[in-house]
PDB file of N, CA and C in Angstrom:
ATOM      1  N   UNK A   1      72.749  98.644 123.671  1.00  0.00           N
ATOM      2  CA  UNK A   1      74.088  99.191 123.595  1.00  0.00           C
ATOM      3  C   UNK A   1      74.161 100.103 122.365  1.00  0.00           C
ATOM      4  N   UNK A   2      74.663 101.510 122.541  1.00  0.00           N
ATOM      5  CA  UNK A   2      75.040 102.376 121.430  1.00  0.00           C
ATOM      6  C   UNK A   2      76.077 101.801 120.626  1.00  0.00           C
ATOM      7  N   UNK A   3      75.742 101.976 119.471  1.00  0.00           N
ATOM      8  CA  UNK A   3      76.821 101.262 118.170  1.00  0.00           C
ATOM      9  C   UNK A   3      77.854 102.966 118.271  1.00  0.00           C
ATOM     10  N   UNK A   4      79.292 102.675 117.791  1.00  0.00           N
ATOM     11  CA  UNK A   4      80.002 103.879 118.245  1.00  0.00           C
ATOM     12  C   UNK A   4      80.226 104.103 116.042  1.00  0.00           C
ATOM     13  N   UNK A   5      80.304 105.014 115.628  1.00  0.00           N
ATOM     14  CA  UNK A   5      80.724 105.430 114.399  1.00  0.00           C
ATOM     15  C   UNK A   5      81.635 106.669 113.780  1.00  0.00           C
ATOM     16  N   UNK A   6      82.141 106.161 113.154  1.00  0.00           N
ATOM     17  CA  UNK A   6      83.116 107.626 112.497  1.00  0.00           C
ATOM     18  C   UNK A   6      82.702 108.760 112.625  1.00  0.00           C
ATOM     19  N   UNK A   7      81.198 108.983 112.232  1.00  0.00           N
ATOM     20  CA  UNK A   7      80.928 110.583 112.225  1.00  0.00           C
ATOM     21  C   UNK A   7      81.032 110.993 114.544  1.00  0.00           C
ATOM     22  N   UNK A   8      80.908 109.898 114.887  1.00  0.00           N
ATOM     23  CA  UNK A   8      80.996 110.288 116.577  1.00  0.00           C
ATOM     24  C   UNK A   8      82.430 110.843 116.768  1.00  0.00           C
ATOM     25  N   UNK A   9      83.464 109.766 115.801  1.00  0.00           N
ATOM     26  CA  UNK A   9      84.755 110.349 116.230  1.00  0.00           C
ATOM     27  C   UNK A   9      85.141 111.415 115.203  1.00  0.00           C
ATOM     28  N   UNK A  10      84.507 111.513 114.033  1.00  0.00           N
ATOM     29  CA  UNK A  10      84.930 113.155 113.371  1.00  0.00           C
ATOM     30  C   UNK A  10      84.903 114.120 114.143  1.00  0.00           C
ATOM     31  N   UNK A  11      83.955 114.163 115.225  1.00  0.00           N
ATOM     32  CA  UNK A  11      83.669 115.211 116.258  1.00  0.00           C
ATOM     33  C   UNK A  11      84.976 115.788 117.170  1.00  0.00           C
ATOM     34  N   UNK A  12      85.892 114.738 117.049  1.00  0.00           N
ATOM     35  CA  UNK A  12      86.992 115.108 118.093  1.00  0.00           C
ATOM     36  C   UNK A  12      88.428 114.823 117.201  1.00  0.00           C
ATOM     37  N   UNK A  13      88.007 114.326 115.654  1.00  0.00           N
ATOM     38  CA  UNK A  13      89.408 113.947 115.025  1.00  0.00           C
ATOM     39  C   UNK A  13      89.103 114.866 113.925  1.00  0.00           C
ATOM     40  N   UNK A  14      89.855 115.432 113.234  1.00  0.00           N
ATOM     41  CA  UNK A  14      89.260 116.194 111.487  1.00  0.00           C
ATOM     42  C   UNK A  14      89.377 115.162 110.519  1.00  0.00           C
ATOM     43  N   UNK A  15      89.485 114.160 110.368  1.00  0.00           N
ATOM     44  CA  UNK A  15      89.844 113.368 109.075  1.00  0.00           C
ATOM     45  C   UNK A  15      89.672 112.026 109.656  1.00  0.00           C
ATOM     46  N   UNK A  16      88.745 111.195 108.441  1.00  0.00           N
ATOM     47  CA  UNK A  16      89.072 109.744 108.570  1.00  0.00           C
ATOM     48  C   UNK A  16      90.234 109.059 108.804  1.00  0.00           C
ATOM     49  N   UNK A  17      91.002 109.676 107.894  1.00  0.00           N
ATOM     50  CA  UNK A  17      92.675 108.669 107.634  1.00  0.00           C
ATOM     51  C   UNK A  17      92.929 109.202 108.874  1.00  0.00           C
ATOM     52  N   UNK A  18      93.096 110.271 110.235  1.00  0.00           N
ATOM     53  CA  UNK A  18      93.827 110.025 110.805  1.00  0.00           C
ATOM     54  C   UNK A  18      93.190 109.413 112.049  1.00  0.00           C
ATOM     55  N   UNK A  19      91.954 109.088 111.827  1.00  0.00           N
ATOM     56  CA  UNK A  19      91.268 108.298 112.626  1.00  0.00           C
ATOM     57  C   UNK A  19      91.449 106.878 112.773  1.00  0.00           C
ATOM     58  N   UNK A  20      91.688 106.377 111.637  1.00  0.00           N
ATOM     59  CA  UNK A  20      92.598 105.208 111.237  1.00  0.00           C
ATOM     60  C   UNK A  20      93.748 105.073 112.263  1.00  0.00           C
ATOM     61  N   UNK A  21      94.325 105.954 111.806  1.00  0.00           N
ATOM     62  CA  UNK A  21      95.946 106.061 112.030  1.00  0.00           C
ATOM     63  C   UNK A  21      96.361 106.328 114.001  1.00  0.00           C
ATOM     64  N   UNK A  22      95.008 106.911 114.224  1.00  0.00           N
ATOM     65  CA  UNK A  22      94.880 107.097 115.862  1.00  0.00           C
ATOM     66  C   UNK A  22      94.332 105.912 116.570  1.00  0.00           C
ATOM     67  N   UNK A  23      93.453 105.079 115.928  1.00  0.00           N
ATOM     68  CA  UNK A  23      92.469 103.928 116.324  1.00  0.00           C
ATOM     69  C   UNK A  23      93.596 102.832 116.596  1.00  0.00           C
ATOM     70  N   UNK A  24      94.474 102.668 115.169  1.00  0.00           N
ATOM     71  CA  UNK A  24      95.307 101.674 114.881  1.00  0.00           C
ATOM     72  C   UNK A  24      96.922 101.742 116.087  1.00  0.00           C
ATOM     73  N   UNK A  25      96.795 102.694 116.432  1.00  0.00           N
ATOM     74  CA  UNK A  25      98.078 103.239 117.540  1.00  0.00           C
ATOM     75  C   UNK A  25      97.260 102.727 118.840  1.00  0.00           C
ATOM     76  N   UNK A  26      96.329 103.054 119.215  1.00  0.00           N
ATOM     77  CA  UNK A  26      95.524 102.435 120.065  1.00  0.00           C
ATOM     78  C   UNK A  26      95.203 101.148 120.697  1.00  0.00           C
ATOM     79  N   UNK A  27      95.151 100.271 119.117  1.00  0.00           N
ATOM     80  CA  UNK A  27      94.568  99.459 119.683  1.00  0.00           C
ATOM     81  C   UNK A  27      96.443  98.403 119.972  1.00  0.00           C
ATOM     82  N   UNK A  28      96.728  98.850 119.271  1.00  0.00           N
ATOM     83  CA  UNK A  28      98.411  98.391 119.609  1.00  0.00           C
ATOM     84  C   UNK A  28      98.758  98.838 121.024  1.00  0.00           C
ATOM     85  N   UNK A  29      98.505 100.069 121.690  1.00  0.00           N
ATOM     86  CA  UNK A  29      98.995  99.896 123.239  1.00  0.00           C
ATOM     87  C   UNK A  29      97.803  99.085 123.912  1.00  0.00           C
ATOM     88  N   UNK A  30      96.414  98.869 123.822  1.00  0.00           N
ATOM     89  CA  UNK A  30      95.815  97.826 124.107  1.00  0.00           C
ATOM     90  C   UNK A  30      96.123  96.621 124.514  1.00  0.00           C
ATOM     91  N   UNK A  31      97.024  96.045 122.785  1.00  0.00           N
ATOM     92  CA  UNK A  31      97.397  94.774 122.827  1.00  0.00           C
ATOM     93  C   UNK A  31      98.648  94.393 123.286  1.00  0.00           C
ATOM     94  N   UNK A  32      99.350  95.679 124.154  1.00  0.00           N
ATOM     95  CA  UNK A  32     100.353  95.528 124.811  1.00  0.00           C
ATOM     96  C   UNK A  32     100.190  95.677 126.540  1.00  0.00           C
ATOM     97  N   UNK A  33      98.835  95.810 126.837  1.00  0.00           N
ATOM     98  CA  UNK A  33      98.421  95.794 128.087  1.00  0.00           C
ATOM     99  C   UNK A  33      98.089  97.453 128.574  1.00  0.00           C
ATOM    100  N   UNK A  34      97.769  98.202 128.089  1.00  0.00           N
ATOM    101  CA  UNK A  34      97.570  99.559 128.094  1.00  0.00           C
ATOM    102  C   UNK A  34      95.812  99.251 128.636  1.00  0.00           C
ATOM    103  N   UNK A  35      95.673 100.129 130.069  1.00  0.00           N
ATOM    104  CA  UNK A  35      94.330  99.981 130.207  1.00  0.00           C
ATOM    105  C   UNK A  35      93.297 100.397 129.274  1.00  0.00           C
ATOM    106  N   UNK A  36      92.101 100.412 129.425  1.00  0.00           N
ATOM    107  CA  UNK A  36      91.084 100.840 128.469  1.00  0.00           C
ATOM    108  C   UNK A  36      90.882 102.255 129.394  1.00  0.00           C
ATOM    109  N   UNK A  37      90.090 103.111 128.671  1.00  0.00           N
ATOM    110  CA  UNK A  37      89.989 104.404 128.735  1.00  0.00           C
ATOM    111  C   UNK A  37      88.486 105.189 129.615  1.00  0.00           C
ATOM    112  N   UNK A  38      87.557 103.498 128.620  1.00  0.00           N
ATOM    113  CA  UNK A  38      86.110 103.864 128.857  1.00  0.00           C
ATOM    114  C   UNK A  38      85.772 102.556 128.894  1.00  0.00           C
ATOM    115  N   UNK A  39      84.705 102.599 129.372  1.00  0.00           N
ATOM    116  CA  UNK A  39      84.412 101.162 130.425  1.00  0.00           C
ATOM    117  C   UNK A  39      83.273 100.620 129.023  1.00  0.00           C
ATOM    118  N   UNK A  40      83.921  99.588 128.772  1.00  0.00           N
ATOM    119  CA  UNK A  40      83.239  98.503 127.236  1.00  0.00           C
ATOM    120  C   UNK A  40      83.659  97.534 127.390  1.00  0.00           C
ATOM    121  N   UNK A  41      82.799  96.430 128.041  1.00  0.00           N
ATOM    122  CA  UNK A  41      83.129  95.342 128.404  1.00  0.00           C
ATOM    123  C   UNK A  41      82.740  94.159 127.179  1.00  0.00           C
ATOM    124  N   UNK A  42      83.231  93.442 126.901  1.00  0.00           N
ATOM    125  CA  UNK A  42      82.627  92.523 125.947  1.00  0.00           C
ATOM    126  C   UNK A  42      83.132  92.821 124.189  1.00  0.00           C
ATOM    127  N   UNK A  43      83.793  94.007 124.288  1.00  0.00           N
ATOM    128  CA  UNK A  43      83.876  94.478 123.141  1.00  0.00           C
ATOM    129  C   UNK A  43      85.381  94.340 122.430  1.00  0.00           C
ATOM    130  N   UNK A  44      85.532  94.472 121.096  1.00  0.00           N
ATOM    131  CA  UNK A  44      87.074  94.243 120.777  1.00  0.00           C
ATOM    132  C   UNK A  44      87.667  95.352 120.679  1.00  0.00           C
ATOM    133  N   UNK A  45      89.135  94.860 120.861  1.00  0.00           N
ATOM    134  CA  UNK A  45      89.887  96.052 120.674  1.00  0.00           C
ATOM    135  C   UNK A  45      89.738  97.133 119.751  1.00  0.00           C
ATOM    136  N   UNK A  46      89.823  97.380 118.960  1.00  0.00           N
ATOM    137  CA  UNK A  46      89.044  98.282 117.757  1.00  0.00           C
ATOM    138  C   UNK A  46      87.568  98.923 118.152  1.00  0.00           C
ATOM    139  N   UNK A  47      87.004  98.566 118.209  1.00  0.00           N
ATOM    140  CA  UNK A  47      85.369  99.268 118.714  1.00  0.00           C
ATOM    141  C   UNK A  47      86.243  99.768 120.000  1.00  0.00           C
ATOM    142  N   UNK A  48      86.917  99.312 121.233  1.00  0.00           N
ATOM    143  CA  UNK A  48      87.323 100.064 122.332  1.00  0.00           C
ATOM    144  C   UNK A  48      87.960 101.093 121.765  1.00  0.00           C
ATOM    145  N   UNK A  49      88.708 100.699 121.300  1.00  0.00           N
ATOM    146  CA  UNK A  49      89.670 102.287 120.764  1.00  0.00           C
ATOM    147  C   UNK A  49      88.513 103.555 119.866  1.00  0.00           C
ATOM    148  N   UNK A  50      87.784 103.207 119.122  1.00  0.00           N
ATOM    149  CA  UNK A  50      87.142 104.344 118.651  1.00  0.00           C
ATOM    150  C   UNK A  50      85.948 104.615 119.755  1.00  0.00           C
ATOM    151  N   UNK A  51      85.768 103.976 120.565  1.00  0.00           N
ATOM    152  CA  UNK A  51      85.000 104.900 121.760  1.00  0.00           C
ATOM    153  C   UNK A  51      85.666 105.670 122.762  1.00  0.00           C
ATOM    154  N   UNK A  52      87.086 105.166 122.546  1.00  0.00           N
ATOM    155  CA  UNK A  52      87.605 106.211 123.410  1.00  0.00           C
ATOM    156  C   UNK A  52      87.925 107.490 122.722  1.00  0.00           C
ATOM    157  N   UNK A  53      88.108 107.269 121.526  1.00  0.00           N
ATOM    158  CA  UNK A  53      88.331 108.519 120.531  1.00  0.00           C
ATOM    159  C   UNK A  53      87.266 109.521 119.925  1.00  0.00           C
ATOM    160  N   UNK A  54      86.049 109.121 120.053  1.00  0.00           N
ATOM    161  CA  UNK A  54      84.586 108.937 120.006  1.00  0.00           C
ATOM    162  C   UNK A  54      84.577 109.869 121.942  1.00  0.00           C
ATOM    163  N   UNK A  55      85.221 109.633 122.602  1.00  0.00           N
ATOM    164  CA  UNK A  55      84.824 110.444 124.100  1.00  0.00           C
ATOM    165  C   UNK A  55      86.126 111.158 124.411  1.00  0.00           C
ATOM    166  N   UNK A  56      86.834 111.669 123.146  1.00  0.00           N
ATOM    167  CA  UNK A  56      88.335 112.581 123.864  1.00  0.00           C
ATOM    168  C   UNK A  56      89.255 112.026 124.883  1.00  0.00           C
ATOM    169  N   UNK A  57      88.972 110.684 124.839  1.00  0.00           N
ATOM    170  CA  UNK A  57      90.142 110.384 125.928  1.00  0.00           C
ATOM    171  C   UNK A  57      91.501 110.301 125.362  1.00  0.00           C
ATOM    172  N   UNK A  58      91.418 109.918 123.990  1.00  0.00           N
ATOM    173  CA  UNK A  58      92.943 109.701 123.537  1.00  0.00           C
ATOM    174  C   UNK A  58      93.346 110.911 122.437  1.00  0.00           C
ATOM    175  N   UNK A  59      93.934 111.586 122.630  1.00  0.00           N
ATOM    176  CA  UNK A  59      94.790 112.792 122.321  1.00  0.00           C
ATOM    177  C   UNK A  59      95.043 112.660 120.908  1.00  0.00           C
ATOM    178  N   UNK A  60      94.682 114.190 120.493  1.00  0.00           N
ATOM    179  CA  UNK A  60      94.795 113.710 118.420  1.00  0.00           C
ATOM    180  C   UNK A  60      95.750 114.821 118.498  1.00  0.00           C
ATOM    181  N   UNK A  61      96.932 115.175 118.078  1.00  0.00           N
ATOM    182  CA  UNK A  61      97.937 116.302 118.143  1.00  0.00           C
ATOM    183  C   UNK A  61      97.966 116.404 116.539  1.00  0.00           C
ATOM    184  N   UNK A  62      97.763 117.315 115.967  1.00  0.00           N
ATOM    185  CA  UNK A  62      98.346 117.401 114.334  1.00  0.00           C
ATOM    186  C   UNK A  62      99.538 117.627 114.326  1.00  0.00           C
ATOM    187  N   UNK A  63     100.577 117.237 114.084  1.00  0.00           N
ATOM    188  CA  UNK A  63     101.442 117.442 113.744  1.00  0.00           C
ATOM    189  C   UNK A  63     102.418 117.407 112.559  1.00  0.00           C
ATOM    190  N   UNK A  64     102.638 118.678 112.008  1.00  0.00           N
ATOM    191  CA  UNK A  64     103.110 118.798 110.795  1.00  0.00           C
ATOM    192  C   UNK A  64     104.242 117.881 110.314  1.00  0.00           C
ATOM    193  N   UNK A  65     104.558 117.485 108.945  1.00  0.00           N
ATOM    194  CA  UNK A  65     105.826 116.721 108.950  1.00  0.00           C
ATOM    195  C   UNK A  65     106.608 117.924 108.511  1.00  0.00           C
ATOM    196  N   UNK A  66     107.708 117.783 109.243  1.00  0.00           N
ATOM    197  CA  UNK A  66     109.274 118.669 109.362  1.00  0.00           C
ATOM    198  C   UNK A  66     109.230 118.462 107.738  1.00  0.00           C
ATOM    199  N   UNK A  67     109.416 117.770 107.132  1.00  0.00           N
ATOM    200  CA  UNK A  67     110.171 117.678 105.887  1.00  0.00           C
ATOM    201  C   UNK A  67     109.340 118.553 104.784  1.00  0.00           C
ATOM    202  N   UNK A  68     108.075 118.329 104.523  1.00  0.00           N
ATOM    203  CA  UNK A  68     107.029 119.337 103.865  1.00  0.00           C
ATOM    204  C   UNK A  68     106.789 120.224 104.334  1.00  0.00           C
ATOM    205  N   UNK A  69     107.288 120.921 105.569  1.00  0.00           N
ATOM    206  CA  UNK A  69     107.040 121.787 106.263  1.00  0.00           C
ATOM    207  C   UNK A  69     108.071 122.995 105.622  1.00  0.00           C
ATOM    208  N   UNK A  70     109.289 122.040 105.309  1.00  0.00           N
ATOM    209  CA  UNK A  70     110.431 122.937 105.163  1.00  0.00           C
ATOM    210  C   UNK A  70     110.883 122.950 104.312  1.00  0.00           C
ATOM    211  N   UNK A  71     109.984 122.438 102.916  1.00  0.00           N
ATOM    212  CA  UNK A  71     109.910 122.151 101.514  1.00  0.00           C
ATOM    213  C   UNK A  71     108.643 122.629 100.698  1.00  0.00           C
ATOM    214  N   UNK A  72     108.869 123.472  99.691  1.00  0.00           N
ATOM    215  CA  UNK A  72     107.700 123.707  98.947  1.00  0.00           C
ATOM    216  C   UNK A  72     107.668 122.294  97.286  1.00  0.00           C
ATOM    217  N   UNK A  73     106.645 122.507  97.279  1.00  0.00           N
ATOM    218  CA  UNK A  73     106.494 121.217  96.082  1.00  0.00           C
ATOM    219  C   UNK A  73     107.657 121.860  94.953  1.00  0.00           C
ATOM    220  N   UNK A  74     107.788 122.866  94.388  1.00  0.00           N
ATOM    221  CA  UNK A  74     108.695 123.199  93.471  1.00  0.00           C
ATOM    222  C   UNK A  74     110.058 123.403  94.196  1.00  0.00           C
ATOM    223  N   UNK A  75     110.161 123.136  95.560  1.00  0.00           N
ATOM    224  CA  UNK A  75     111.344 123.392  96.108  1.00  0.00           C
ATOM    225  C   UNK A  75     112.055 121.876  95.796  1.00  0.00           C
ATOM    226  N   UNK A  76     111.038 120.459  96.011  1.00  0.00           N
ATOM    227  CA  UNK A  76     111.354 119.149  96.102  1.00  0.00           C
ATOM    228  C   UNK A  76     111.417 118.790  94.206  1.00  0.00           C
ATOM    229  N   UNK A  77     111.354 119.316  93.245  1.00  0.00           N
ATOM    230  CA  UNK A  77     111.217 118.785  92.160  1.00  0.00           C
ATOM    231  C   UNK A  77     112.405 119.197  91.523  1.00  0.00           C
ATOM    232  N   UNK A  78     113.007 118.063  90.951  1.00  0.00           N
ATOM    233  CA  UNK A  78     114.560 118.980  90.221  1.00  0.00           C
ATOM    234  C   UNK A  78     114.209 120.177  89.033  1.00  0.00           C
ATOM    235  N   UNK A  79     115.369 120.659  89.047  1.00  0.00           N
ATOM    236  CA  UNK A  79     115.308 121.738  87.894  1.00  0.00           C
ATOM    237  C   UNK A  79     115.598 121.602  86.738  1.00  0.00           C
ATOM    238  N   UNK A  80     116.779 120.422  86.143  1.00  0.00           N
ATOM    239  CA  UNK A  80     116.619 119.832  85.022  1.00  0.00           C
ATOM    240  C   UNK A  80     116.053 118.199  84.990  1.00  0.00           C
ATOM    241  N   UNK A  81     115.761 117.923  84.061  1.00  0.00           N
ATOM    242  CA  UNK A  81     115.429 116.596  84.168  1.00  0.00           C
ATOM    243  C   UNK A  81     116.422 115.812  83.263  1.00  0.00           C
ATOM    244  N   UNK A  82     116.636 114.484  82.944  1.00  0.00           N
ATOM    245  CA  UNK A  82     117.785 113.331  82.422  1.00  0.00           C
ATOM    246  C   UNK A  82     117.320 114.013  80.790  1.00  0.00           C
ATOM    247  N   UNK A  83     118.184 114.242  79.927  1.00  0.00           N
ATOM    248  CA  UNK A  83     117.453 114.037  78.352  1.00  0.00           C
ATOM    249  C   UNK A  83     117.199 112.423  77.543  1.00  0.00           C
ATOM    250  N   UNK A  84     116.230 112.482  77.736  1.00  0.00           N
ATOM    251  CA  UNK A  84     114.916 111.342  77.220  1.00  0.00           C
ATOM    252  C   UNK A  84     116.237 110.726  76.356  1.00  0.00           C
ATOM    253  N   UNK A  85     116.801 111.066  75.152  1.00  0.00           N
ATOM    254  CA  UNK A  85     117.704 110.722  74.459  1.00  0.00           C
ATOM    255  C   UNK A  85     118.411 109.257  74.903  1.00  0.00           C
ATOM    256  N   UNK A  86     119.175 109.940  75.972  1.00  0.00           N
ATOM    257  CA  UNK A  86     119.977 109.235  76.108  1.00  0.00           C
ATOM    258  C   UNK A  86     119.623 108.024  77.089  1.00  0.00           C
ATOM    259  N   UNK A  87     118.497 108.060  77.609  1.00  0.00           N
ATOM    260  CA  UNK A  87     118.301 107.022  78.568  1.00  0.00           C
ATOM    261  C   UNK A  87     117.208 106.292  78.235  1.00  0.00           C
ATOM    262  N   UNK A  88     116.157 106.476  77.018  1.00  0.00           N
ATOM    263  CA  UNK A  88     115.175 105.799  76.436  1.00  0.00           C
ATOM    264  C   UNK A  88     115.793 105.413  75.052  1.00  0.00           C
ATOM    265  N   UNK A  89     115.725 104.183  74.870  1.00  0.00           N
ATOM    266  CA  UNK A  89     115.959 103.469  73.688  1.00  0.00           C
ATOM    267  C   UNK A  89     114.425 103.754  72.406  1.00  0.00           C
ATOM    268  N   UNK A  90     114.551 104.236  71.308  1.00  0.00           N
ATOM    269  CA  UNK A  90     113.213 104.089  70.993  1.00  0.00           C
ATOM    270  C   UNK A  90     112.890 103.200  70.126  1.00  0.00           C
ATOM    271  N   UNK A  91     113.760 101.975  70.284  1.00  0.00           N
ATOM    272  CA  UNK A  91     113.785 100.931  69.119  1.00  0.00           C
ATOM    273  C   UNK A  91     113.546  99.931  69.919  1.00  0.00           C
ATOM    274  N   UNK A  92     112.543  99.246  69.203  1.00  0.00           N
ATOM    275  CA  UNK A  92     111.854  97.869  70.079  1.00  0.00           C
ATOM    276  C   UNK A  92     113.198  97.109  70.036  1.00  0.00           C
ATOM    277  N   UNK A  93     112.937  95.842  70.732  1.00  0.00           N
ATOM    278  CA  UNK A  93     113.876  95.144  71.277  1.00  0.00           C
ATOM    279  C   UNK A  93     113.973  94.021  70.106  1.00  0.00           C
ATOM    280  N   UNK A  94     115.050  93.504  69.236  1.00  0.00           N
ATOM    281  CA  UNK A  94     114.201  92.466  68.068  1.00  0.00           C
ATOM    282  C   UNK A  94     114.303  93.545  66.894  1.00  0.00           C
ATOM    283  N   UNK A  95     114.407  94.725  66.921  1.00  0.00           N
ATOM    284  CA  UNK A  95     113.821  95.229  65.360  1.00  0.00           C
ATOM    285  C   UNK A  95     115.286  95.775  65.308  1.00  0.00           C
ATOM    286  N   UNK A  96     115.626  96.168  63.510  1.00  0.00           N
ATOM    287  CA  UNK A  96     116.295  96.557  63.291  1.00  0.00           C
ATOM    288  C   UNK A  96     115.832  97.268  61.913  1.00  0.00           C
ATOM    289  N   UNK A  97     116.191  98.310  62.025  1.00  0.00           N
ATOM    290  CA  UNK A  97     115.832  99.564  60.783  1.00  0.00           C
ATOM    291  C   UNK A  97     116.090  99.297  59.498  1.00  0.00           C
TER     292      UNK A  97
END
């Protein structure tokens, strides 16, 4: 029996993490009665799911998130910040000057 591995499913996913993240969606409709894809008998849920991902059966869509999409990093960061002053104490707790 062929052992199935990440670099088989890099071939059809671009990234580990979302190989994860596709495997782990997987094996959840699995364990909700979702047929198998590719015929692996004997095997667990997890190894089933990355052979099917490993043979293009289960669909990798990138999809951007709306929110960073429609935000630049200096768009999400405020423009002033709190003054340190007034919201950091700089006197230990116990001491007195």
């Amino acid at each position: 029996m062929a052992r199935i591995t990440i670099e088989d499913c890099l071939k059809r996913v671009p990234n580990r993490f979302a190989i994860v993240n596709l495997a782990a969606k997987r094996v959840r409709q699995i364990r909700e009665g979702s047929e198998y894809l590719v015929s692996s008998p004997k095997n667990e849920d997890i190894v089933v799911a990355l052979r099917e991902i490993a043979a293009g059966k289960v669909p990798f869509e990138e999809k951007p998130d709306p929110e960073i999409e429609s935000e630049t990093v200096e768009q999400a960061l405020p423009e002033t910040f709190p003054d340190e002053e007034e919201t950091v104490d700089n006197e230990a707790p116990g001491e007195s000057g």
